[in-house]
N, C-alpha and C. Protein backbone atom coordinates (compact mmCIF):
# COMPACT_ATOMS: atom_id res chain seq x y z
N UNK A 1 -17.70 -1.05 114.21
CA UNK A 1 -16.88 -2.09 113.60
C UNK A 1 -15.46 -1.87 114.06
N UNK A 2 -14.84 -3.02 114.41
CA UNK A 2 -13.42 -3.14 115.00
C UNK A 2 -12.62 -3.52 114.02
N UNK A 3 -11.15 -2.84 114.02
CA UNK A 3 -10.23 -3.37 113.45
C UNK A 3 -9.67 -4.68 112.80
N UNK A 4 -10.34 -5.46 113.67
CA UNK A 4 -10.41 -6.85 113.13
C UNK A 4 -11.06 -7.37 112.62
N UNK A 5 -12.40 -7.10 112.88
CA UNK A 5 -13.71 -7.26 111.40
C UNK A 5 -13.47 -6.94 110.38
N UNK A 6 -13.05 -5.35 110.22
CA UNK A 6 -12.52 -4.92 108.90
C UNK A 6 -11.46 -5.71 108.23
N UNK A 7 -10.53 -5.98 108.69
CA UNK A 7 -9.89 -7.01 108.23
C UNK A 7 -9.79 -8.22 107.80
N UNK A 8 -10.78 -8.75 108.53
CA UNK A 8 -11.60 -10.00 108.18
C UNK A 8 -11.97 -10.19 106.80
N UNK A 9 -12.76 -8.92 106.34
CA UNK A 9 -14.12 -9.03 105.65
C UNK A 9 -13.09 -8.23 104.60
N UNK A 10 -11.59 -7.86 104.33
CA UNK A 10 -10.83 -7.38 102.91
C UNK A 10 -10.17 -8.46 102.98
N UNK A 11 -9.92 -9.28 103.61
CA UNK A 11 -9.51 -10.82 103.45
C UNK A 11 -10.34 -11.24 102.64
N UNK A 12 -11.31 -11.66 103.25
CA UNK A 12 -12.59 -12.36 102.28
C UNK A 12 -12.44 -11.66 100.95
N UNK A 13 -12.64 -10.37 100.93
CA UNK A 13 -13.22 -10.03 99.47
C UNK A 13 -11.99 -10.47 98.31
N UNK A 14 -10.32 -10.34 98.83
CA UNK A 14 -9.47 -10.59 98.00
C UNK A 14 -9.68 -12.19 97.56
N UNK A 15 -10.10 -12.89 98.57
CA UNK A 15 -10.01 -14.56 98.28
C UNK A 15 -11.38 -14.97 97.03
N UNK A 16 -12.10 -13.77 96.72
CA UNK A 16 -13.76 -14.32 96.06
C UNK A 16 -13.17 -14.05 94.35
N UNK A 17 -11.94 -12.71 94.54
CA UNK A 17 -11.61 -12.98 93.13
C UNK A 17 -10.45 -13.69 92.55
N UNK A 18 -10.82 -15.11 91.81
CA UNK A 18 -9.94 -15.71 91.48
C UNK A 18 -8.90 -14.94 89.94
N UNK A 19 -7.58 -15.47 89.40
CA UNK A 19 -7.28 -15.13 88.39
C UNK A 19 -6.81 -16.26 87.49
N UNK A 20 -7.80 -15.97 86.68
CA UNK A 20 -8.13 -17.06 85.53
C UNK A 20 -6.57 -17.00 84.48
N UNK A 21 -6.05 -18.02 84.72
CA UNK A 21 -4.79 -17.43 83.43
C UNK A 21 -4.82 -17.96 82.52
N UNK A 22 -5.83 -19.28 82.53
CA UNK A 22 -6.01 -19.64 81.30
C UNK A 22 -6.63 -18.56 79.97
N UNK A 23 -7.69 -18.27 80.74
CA UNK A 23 -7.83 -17.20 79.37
C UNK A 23 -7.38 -16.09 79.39
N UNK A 24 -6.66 -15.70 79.80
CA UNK A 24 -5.18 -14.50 79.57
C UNK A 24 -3.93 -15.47 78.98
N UNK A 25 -3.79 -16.62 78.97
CA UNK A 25 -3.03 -17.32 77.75
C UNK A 25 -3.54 -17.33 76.68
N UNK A 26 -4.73 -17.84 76.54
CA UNK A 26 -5.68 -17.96 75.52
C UNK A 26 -5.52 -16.36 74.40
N UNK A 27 -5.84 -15.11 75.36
CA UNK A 27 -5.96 -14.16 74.76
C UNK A 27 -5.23 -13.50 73.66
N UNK A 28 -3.89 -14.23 74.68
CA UNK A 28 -2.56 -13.75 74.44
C UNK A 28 -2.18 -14.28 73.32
N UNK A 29 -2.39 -15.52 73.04
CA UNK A 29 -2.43 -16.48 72.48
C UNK A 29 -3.08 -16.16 70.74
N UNK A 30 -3.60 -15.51 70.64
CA UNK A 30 -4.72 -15.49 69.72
C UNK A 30 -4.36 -13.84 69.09
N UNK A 31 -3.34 -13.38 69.74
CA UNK A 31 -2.55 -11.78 68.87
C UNK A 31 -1.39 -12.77 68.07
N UNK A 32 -1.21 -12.44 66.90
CA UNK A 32 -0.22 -12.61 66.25
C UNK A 32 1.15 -12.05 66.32
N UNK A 33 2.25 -12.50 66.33
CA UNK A 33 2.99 -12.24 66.90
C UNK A 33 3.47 -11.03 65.40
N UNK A 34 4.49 -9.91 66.13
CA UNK A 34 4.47 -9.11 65.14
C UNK A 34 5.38 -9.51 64.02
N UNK A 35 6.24 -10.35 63.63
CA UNK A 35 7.08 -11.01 62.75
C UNK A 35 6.14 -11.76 61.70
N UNK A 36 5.64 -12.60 62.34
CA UNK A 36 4.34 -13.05 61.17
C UNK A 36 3.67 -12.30 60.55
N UNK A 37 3.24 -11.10 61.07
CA UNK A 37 2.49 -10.33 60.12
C UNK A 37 3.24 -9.72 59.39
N UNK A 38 4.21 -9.33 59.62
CA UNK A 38 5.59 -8.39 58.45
C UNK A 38 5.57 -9.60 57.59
N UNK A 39 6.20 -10.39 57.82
CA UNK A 39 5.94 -11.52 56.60
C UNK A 39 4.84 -12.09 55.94
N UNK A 40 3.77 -11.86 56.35
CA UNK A 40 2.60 -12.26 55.55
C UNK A 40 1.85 -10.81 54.36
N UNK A 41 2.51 -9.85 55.21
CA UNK A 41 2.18 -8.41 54.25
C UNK A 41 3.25 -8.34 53.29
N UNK A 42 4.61 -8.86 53.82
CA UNK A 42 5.44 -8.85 52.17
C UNK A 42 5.77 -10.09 51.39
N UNK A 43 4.92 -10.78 51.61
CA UNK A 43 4.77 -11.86 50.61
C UNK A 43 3.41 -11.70 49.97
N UNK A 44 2.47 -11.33 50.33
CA UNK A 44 1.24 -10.18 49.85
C UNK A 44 1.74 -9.45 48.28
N UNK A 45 2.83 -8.38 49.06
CA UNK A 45 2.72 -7.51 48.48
C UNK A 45 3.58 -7.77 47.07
N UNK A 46 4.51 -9.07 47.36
CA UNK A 46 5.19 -9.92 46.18
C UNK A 46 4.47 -10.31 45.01
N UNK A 47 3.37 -10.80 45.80
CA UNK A 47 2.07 -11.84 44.91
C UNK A 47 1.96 -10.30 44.18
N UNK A 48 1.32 -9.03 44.71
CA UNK A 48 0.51 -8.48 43.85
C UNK A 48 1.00 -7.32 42.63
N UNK A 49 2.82 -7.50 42.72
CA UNK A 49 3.70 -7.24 42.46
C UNK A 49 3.71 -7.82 40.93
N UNK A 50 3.67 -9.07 41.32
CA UNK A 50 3.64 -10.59 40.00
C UNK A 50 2.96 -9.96 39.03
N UNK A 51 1.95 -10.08 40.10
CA UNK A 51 -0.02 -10.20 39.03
C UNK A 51 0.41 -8.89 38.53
N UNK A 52 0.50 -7.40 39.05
CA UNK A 52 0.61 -6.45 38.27
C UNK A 52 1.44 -6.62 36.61
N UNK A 53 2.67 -7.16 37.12
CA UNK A 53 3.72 -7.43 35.95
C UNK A 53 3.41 -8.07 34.78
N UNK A 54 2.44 -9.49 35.46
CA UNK A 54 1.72 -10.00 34.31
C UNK A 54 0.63 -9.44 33.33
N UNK A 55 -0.13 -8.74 34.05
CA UNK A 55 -1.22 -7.78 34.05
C UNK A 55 -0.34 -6.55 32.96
N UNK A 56 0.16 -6.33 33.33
CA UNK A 56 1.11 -5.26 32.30
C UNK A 56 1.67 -5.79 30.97
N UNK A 57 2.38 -6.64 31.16
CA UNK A 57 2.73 -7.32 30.06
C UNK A 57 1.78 -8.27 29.07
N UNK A 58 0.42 -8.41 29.41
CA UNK A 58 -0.52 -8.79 28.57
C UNK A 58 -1.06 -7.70 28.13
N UNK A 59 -1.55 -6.28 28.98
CA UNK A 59 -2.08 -5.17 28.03
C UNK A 59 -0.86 -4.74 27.04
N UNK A 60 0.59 -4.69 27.13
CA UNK A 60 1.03 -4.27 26.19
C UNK A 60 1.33 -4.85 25.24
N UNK A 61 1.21 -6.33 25.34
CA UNK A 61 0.96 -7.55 24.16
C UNK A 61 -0.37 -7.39 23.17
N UNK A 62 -1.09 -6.73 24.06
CA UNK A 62 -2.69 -6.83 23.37
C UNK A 62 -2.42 -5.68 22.53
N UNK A 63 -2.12 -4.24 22.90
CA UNK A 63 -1.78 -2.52 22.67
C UNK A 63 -0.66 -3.54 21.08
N UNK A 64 0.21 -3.46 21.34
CA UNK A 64 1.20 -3.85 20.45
C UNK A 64 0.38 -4.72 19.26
N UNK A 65 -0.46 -5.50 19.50
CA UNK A 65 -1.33 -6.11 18.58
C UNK A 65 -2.23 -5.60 18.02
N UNK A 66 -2.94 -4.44 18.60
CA UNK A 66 -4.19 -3.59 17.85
C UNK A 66 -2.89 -2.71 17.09
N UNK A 67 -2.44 -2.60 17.49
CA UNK A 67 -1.39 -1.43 16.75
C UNK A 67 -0.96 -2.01 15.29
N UNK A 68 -0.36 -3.20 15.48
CA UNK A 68 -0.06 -3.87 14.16
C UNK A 68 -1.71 -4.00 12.95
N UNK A 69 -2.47 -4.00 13.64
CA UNK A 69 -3.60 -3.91 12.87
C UNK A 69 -3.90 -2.83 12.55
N UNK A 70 -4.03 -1.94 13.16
CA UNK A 70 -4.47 -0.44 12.40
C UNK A 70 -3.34 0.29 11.67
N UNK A 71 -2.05 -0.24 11.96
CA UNK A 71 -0.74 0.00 10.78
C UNK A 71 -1.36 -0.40 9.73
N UNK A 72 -1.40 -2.07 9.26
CA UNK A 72 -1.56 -2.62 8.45
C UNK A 72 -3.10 -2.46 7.93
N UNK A 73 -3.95 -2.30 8.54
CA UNK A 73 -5.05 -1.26 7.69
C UNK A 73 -5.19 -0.12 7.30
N UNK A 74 -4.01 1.04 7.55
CA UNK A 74 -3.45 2.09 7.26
C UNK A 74 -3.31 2.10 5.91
N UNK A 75 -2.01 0.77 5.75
CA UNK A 75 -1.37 0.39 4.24
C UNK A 75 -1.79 -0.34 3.71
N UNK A 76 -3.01 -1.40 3.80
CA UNK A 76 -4.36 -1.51 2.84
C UNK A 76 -4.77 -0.06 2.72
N UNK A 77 -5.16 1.09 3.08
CA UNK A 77 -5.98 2.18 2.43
C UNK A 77 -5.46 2.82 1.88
N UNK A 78 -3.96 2.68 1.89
CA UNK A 78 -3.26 4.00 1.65
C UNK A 78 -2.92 3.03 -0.02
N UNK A 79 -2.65 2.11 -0.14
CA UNK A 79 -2.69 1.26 -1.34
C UNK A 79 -3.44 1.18 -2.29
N UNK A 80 -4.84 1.07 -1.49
CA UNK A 80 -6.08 0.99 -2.53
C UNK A 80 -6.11 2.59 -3.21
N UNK A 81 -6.27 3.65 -2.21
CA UNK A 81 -6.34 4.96 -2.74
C UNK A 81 -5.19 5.11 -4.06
N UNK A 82 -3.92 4.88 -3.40
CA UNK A 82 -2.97 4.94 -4.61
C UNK A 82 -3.56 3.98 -5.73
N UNK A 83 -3.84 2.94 -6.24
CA UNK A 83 -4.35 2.15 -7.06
C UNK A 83 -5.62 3.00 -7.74
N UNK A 84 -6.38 3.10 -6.67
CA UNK A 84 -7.46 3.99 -7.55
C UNK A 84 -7.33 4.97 -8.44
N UNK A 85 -6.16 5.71 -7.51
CA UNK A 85 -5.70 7.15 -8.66
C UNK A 85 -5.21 6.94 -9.59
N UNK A 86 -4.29 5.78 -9.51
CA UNK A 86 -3.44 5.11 -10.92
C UNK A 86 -4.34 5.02 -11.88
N UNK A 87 -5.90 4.13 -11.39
CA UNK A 87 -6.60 3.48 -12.48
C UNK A 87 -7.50 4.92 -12.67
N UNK A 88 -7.91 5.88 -12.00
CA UNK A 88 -8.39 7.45 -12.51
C UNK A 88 -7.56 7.68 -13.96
N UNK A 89 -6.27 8.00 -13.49
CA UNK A 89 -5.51 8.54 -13.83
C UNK A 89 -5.40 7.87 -15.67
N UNK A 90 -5.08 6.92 -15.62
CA UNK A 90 -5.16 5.97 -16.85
C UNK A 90 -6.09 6.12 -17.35
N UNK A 91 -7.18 5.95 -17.41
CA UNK A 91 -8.75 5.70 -17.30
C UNK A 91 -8.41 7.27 -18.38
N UNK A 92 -8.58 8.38 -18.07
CA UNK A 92 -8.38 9.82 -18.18
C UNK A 92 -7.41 10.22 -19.20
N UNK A 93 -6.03 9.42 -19.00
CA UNK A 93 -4.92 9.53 -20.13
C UNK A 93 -5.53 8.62 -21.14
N UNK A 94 -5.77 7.24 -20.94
CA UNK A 94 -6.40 6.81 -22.30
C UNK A 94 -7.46 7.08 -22.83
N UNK A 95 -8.38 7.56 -22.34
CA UNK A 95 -9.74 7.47 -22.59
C UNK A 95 -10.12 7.57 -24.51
N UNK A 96 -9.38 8.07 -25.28
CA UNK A 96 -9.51 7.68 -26.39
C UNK A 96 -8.88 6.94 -27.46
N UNK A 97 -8.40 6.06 -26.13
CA UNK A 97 -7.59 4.77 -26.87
C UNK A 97 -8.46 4.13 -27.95
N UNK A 98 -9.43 3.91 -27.99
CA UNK A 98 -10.31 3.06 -28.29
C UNK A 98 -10.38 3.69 -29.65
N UNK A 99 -10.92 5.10 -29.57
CA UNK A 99 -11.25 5.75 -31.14
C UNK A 99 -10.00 5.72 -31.80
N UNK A 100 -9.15 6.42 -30.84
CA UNK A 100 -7.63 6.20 -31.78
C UNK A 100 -7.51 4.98 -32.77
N UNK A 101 -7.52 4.20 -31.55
CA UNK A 101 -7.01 2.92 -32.00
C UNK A 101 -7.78 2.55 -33.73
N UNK A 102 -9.14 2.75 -33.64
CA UNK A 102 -10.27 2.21 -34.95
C UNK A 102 -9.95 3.37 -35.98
N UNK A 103 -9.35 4.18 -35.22
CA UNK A 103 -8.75 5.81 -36.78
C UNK A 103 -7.54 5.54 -37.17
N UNK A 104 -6.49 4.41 -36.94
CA UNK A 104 -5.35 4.62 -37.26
C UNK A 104 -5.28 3.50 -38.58
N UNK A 105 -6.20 2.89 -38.94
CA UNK A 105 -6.51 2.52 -40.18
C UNK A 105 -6.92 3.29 -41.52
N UNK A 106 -7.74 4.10 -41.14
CA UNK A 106 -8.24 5.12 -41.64
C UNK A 106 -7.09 6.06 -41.59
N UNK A 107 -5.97 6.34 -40.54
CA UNK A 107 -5.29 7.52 -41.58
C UNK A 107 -4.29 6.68 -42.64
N UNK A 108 -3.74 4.93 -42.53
CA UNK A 108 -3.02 4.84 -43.18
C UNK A 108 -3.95 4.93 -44.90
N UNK A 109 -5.34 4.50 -45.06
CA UNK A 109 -5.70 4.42 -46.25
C UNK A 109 -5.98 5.92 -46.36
N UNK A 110 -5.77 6.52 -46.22
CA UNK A 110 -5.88 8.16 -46.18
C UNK A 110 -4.26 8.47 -46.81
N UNK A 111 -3.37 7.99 -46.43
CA UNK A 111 -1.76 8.32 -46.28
C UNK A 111 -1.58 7.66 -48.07
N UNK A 112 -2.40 6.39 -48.03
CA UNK A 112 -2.13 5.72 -49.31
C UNK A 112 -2.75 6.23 -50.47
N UNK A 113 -3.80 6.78 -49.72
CA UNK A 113 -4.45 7.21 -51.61
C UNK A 113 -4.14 8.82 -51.68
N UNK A 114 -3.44 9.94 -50.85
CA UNK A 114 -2.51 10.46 -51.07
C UNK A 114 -1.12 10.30 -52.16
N UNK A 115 -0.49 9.63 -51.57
CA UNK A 115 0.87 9.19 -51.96
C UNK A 115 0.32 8.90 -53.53
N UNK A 116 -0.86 7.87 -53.98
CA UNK A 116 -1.02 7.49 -55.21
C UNK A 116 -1.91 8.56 -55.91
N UNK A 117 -2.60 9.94 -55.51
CA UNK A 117 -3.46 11.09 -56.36
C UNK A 117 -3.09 11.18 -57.64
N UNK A 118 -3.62 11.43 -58.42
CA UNK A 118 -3.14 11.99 -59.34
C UNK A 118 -3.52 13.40 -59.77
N UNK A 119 -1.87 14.07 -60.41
CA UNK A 119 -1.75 15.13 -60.83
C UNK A 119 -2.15 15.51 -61.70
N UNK A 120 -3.00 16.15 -61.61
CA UNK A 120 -3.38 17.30 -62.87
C UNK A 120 -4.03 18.01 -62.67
N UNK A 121 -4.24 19.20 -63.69
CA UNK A 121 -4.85 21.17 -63.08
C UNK A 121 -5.80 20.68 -62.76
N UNK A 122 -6.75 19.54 -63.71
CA UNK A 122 -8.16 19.60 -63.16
C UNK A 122 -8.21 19.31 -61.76
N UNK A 123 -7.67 18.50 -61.23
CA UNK A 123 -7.69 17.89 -59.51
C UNK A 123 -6.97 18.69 -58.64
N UNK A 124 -6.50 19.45 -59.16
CA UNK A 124 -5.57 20.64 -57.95
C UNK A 124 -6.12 21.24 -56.87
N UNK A 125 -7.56 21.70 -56.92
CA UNK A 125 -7.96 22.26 -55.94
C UNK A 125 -8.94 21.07 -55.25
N UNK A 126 -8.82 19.59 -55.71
CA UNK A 126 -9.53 18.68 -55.06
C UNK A 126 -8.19 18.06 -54.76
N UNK A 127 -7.21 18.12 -55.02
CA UNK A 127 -6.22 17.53 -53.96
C UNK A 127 -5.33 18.15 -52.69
N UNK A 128 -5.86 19.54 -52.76
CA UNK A 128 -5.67 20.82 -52.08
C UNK A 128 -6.86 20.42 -50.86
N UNK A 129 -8.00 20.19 -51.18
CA UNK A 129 -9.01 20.13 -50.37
C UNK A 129 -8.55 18.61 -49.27
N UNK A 130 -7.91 17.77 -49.55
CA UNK A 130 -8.08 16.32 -49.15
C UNK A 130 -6.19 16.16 -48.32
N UNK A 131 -5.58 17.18 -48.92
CA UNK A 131 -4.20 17.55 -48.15
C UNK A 131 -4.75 18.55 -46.83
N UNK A 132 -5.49 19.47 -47.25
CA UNK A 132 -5.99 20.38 -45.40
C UNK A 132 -6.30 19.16 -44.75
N UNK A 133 -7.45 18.13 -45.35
CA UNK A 133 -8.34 17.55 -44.35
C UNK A 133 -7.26 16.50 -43.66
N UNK A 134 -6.35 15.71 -44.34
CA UNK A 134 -5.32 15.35 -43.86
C UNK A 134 -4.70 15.54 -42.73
N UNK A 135 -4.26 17.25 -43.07
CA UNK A 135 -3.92 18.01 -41.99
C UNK A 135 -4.71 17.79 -40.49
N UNK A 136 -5.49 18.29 -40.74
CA UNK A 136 -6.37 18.69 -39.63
C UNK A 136 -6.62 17.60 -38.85
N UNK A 137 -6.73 16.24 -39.85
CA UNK A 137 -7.03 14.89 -38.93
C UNK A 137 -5.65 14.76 -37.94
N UNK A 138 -4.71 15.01 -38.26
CA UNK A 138 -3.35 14.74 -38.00
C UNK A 138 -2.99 15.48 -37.23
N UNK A 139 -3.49 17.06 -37.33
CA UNK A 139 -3.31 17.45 -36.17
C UNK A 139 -3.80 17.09 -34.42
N UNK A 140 -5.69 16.56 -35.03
CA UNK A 140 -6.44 16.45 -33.66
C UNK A 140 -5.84 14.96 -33.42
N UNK A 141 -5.22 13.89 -34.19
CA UNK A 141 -4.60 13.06 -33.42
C UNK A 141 -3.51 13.18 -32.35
N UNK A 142 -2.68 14.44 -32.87
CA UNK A 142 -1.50 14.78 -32.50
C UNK A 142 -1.95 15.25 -30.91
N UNK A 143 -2.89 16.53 -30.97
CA UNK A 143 -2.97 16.36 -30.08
C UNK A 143 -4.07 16.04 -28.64
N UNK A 144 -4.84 14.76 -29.26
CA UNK A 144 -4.51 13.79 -28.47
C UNK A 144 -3.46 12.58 -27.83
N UNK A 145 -2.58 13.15 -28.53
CA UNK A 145 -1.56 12.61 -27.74
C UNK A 145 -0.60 11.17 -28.55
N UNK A 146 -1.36 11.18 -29.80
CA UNK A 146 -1.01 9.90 -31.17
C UNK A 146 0.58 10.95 -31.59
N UNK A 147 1.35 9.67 -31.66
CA UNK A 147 2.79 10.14 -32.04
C UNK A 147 3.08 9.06 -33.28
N UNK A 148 3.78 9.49 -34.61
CA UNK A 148 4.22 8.41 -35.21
C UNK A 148 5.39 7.85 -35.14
N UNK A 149 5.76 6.77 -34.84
CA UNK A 149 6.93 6.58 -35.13
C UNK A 149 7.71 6.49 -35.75
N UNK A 150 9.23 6.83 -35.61
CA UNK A 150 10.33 7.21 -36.43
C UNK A 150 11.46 5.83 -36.46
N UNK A 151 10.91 4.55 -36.98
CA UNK A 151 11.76 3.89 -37.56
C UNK A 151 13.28 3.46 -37.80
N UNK A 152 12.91 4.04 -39.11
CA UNK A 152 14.02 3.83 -40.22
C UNK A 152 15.50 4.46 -39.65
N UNK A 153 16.79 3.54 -39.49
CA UNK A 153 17.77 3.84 -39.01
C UNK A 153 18.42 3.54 -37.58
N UNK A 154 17.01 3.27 -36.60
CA UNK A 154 17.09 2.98 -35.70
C UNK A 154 17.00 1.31 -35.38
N UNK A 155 18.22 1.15 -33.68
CA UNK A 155 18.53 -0.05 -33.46
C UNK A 155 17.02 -0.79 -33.09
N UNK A 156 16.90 -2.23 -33.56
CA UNK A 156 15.38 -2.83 -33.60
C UNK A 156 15.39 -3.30 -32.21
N UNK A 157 13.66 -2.71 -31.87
CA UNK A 157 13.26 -2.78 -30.44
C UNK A 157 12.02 -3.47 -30.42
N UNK A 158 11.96 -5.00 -29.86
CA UNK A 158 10.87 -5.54 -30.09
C UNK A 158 9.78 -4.99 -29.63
N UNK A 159 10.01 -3.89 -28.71
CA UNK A 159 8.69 -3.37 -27.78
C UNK A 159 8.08 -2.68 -28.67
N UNK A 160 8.92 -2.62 -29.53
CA UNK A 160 8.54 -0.90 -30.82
C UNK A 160 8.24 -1.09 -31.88
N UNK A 161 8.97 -2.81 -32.66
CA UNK A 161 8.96 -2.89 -33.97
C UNK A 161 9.00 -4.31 -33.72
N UNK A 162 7.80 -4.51 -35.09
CA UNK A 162 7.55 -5.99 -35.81
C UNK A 162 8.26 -5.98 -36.70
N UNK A 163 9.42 -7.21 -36.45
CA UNK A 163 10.50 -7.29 -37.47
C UNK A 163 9.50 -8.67 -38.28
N UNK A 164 9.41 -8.70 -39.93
CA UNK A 164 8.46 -9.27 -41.04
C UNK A 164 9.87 -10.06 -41.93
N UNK A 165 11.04 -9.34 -41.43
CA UNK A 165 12.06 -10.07 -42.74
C UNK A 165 13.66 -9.06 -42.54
N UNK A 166 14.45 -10.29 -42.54
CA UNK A 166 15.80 -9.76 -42.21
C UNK A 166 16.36 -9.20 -43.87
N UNK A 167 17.15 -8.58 -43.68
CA UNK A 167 17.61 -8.17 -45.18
C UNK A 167 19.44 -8.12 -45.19
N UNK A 168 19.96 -8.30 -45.94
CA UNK A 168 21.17 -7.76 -46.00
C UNK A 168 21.68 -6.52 -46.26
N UNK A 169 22.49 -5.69 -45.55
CA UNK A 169 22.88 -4.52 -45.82
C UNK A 169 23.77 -3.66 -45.43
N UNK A 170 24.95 -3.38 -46.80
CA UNK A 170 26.16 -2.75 -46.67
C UNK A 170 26.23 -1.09 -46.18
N UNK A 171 25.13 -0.54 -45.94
CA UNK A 171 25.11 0.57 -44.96
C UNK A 171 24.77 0.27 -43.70
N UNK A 172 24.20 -1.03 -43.05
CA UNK A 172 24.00 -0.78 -41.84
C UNK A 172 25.09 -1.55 -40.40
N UNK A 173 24.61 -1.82 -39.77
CA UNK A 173 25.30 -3.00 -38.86
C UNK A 173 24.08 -3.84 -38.80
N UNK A 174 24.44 -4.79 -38.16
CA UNK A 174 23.07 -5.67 -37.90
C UNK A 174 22.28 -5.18 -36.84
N UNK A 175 21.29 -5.64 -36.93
CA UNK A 175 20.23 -5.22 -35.94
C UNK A 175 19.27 -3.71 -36.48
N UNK A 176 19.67 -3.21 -37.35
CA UNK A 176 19.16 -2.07 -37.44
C UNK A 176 17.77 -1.81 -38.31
N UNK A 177 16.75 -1.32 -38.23
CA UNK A 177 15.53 -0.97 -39.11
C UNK A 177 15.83 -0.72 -40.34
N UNK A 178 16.24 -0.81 -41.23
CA UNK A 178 16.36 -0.24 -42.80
C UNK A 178 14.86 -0.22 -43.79
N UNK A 179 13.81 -0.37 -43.21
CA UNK A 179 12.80 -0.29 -44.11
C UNK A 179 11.57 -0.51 -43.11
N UNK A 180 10.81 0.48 -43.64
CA UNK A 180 9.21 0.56 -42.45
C UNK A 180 8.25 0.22 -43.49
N UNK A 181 7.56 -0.84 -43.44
CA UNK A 181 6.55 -1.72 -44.38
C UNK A 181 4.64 -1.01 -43.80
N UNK A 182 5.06 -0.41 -42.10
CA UNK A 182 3.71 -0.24 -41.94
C UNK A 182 4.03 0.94 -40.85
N UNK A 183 3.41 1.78 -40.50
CA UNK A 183 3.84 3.07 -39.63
C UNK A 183 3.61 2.32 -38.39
N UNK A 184 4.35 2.59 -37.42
CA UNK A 184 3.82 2.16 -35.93
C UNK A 184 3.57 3.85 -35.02
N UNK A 185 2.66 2.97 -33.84
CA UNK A 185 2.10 4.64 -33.37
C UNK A 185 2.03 4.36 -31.85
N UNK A 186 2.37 5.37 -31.45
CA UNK A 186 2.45 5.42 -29.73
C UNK A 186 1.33 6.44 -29.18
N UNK A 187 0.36 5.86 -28.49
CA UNK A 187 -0.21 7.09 -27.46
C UNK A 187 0.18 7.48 -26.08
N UNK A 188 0.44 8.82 -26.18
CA UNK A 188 1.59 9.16 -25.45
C UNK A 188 2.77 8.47 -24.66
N UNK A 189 2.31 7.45 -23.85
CA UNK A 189 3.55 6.33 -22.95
C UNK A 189 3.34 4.83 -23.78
N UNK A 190 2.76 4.90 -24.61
CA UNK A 190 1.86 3.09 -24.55
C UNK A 190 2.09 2.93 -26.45
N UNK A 191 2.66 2.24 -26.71
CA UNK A 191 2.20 2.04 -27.93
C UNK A 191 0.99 1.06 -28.67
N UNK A 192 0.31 1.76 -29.22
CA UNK A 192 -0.37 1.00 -30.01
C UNK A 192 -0.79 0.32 -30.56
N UNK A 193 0.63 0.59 -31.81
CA UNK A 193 0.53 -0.24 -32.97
C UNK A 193 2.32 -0.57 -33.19
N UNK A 194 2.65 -1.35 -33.04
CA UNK A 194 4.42 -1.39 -33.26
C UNK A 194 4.35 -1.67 -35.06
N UNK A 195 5.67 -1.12 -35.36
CA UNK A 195 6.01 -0.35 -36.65
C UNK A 195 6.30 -2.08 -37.15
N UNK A 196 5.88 -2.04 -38.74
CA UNK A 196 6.12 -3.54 -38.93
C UNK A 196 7.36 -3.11 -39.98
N UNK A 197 8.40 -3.66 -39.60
CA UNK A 197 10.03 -3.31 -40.44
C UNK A 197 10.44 -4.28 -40.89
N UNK A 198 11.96 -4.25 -41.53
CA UNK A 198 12.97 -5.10 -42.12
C UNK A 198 13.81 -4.75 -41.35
N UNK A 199 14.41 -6.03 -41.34
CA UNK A 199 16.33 -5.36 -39.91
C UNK A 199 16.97 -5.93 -40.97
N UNK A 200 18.32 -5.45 -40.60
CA UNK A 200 19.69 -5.82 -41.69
C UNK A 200 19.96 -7.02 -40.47
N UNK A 201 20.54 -7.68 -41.09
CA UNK A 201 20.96 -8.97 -40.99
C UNK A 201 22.92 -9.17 -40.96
């Protein structure tokens, strides 16, 4: 082979490959340019920025709302318990309101046919017998907790005393108890029976 054949035939072979530029535009064509993508990743990352914020601010709307509920069912329990103990507690301090209450008749006709006994040797040791029992009732009222009240002299307190009749009177000022018609009685905080009086006028 001669110099000029060879030459011939690398002629030829350069002319068989064409260069297509359409699809090397095309290719080219079809990469995104790098500015668009910086801007499409931080407007991305804006959006998911949002949604987080919103996303946050509804769980701590929701958090803030269970919270107000288990406060406020806190102080429903903590209420009822206190209430309960109150009504224990009462329940326990009065509990013999009831008998009291049906015995304090019974000590005034007790108090009355005292006051009216009569004296003499023969009844001495039967009015001896009916003064202990007196006692003794008076004591176990006492202490259950029955107080009598002390009246006479004192300024009139409707919580305390049934005023029955005003009176006139040059020892007192007005307003004052000068005469106790019926005993009044307190168990321990609570009264009973309020004292039925006369006020000076």
């Amino acid at each position: 082979m001669n110099k000029e054949q060879s030459f011939q035939e690398n002629n030829q072979s350069e002319q068989e490959i064409p260069v297509n530029h359409t699809e090397t535009e095309a290719v080219e064509s079809e990469v995104p340019a790098p500015e668009a993508t910086e801007g499409s990743t931080t407007a991305d990352t804006g959006s998911d920025e949002m949604v987080s914020k919103a996303e946050l601010e509804r769980v701590q709307a929701q958090l803030e709302e269970q919270t107000q509920r288990v406060l406020r069912a806190q102080a429903d329990f903590d209420n009822f318990r206190r209430r309960t103990q109150k009504e224990k507690e009462n329940l326990a301090k009065y509990a013999s309101e009831q008998l009291i209450t049906e015995l304090i008749p019974v000590v005034d006709n007790f108090g009355r046919a005292m006051a009216t006994k009569p004296e003499s040797p023969e009844l001495e040791s039967f009015n001896k017998g009916i003064d202990m029992i007196f006692r003794q009732l008076d004591e176990v009222l006492k202490g259950a907790g029955l107080t009598q009240m002390d009246a006479v002299g004192q300024p009139f307190n409707p919580e305390l005393h049934q005023a029955v009749m005003q009176v006139e009177s040059d020892e007192h000022e007005e307003g004052i108890v000068v005469e106790e018609l019926q005993k009044g009685y307190v168990l321990k905080d609570k009264v009973l029976r309020p004292a039925m009086v006369k006020v000076s006028s």
